[in-house]
Protein backbone atom coordinates (compact mmCIF):
# COMPACT_ATOMS: atom_id res chain seq x y z
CA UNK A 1 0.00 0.00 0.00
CA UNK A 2 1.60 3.53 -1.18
CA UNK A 3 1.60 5.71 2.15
CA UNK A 4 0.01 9.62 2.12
CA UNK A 5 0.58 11.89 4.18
CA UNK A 6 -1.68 12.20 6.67
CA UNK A 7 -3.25 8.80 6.77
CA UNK A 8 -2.13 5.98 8.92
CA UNK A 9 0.75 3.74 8.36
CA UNK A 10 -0.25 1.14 11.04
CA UNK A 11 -4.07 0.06 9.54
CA UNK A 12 -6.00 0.50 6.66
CA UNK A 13 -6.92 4.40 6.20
CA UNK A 14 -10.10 5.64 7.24
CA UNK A 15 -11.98 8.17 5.09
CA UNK A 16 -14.99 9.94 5.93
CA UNK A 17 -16.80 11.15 3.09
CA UNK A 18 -19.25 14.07 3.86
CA UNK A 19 -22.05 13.17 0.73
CA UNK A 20 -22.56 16.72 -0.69
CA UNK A 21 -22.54 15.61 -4.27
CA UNK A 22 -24.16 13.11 -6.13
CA UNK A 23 -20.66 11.81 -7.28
CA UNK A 24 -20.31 9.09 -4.56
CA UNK A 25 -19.51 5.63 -6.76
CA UNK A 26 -16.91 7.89 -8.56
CA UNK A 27 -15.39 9.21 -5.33
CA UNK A 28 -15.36 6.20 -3.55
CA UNK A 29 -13.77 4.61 -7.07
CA UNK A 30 -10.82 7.50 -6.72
CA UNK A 31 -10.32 7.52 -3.15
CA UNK A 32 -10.11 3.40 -3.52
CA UNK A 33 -7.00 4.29 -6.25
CA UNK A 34 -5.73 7.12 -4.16
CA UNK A 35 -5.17 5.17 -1.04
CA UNK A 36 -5.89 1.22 -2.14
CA UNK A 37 -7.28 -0.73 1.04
CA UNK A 38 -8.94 2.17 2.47
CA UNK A 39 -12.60 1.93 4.84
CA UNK A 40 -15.22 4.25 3.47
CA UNK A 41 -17.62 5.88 5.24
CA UNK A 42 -20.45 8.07 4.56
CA UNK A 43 -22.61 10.85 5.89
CA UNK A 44 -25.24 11.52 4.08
CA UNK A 45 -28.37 13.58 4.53
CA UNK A 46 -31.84 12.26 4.78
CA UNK A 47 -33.25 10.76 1.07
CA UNK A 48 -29.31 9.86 0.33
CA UNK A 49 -29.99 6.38 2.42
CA UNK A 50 -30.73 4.87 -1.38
CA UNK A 51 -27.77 6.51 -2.93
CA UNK A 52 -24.87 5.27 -0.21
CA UNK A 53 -26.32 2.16 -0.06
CA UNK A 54 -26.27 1.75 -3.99
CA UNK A 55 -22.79 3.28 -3.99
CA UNK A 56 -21.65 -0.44 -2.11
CA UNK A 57 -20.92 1.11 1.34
CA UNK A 58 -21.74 -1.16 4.28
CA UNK A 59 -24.81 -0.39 6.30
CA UNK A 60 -22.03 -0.08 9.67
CA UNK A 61 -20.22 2.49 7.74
CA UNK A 62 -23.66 4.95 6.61
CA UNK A 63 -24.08 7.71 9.21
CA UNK A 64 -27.54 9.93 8.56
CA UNK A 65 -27.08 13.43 9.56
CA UNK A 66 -30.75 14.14 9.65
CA UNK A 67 -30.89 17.26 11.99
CA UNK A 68 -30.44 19.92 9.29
CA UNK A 69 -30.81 19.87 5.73
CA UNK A 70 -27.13 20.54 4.94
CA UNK A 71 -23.84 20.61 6.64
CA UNK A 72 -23.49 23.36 8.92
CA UNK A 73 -20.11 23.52 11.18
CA UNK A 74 -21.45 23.96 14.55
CA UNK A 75 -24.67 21.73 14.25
CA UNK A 76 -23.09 18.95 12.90
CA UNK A 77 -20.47 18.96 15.43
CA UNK A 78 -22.79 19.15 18.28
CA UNK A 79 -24.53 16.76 16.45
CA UNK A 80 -25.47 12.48 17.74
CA UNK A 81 -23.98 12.01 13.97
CA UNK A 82 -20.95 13.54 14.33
CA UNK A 83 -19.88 11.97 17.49
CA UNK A 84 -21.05 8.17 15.93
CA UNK A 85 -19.29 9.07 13.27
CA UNK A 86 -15.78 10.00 15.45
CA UNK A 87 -16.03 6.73 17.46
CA UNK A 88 -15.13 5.31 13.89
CA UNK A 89 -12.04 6.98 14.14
CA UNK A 90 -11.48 8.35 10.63
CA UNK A 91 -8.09 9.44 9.47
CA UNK A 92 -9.32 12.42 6.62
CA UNK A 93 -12.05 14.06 6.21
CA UNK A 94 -13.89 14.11 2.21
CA UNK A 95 -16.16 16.13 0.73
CA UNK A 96 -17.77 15.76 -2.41
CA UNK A 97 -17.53 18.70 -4.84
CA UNK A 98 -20.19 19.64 -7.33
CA UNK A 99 -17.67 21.36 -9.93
CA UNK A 100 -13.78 21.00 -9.76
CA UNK A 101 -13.49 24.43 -8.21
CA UNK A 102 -15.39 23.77 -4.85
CA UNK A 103 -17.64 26.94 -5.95
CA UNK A 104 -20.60 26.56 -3.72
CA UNK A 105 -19.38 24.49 -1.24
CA UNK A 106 -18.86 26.88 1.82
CA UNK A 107 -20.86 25.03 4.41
CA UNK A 108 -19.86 21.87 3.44
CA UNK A 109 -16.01 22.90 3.55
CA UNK A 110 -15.80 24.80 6.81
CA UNK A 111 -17.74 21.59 7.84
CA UNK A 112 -14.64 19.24 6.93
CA UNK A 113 -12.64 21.90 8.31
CA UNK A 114 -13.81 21.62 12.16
CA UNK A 115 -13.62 17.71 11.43
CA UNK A 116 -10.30 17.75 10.94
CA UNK A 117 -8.39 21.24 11.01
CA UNK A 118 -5.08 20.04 9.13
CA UNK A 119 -7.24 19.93 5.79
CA UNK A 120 -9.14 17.36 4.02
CA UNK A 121 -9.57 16.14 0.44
CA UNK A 122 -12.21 16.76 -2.08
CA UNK A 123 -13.29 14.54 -4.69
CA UNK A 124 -14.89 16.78 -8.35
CA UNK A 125 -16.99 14.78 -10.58
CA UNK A 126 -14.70 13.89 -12.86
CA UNK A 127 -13.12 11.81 -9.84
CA UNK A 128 -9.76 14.26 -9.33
CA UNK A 129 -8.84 14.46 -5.70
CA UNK A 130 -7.89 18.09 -4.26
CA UNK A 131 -6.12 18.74 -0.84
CA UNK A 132 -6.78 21.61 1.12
CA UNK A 133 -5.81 22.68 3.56
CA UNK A 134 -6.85 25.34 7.24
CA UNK A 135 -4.59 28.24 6.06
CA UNK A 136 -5.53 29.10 2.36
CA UNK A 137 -9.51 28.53 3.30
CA UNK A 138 -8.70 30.63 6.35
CA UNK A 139 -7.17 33.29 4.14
CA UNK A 140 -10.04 32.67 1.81
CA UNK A 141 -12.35 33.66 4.16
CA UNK A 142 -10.62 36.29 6.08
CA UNK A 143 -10.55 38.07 2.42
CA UNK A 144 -14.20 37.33 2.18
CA UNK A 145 -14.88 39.01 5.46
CA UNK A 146 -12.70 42.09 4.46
CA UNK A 147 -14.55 42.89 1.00
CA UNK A 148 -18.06 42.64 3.44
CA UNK A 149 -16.64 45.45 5.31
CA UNK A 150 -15.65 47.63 2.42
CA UNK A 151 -18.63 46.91 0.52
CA UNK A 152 -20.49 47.65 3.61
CA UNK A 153 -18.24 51.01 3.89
CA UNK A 154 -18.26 52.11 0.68
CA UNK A 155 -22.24 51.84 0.61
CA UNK A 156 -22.59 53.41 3.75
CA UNK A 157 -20.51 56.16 2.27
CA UNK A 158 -22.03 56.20 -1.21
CA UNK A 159 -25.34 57.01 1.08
CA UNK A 160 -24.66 59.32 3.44
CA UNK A 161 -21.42 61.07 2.41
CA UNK A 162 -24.27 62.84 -0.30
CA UNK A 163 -27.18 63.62 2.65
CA UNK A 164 -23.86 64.82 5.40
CA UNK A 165 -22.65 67.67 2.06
CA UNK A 166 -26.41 68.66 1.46
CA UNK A 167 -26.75 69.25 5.59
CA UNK A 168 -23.59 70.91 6.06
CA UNK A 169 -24.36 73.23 2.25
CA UNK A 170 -28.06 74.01 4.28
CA UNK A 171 -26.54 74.61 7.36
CA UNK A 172 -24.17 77.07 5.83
CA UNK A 173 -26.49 78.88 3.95
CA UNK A 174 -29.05 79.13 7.01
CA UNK A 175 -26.06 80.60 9.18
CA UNK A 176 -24.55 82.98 6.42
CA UNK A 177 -28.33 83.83 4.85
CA UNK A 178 -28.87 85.12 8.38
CA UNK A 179 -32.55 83.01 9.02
CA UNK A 180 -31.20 81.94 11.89
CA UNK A 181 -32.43 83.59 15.43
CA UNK A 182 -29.53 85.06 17.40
């Protein structure tokens, strides 16, 4: 078996695939060629039971994460599915991506992310596997945060810069027009 970093030397590697896609068979086909003898296991969302089970993954090895409707960071990891899921004691974190970018796949990332905070991999349709790791989605989202802020400033500015010159142009006028009471 070729060794990765990051997986364990001592057993077959464990990989916990977080179903966001509806790629499984051909991630579970690349992840099987990326690291032969790997376990797979799944969590899926509820009306993917069907889909994981067709994809050939053992019924011990499905975990339903059926208390919201997609993968959010702190409810899944509060969640009874989460913690089921760490007793299995995975070695990398998965995720499925819908285009070979990750576009779209926030929740689902930052999700992966909390899982396991050195990085995980994601599988694109076309079944090429993508590391990532905390610091560039970090910086991703740090530079996501920043451009809120500035958008938010230079709205707030577009607004009322206008409204604070027509006050102050009024004000003027009313104090050198002489309409104001002395």
């Amino acid at each position: 078996m070729r060794h990765r970093p990051g997986l364990c030397a001592h057993r077959a590697p464990r990989l916990l695939v977080l179903r966001s896609g509806r790629h499984l068979r051909v991630a579970i086909d690349a992840l099987r060629a990326y690291a032969p003898g790997c376990e797979i296991a799944v969590v899926g969302t509820p009306g993917s039971e069907a889909a994981i089970a067709q994809a050939g993954v053992p019924a011990e090895h499905r975990f339903i994460y059926s208390a919201r409707p997609r993968f959010l960071p702190l409810a899944f990891v509060c969640s009874d599915t989460a913690r089921h899921a760490g007793r299995w004691q995975y070695d990398r974190v998965v995720v499925l991506w819908n285009d070979p970018a990750g576009n779209g796949q926030g929740n689902v990332n930052r999700t992966a992310l909390v899982l396991s905070p050195r990085g995980f991999l994601a599988v694109a349709p076309d079944g090429s596997i993508v590391e990532r790791a905390l610091w560039p989605q970090l910086r991703a989202e740090a530079v996501r945060a920043v451009v809120s802020v500035a958008t938010g400033a230079a709205i707030s500015a577009l607004l009322y810069l206008p409204a604070s010159i027509a006050w102050l142009v009024a004000r003027t006028m009313g104090v050198t027009g002489g309409s104001r009471a002395q």
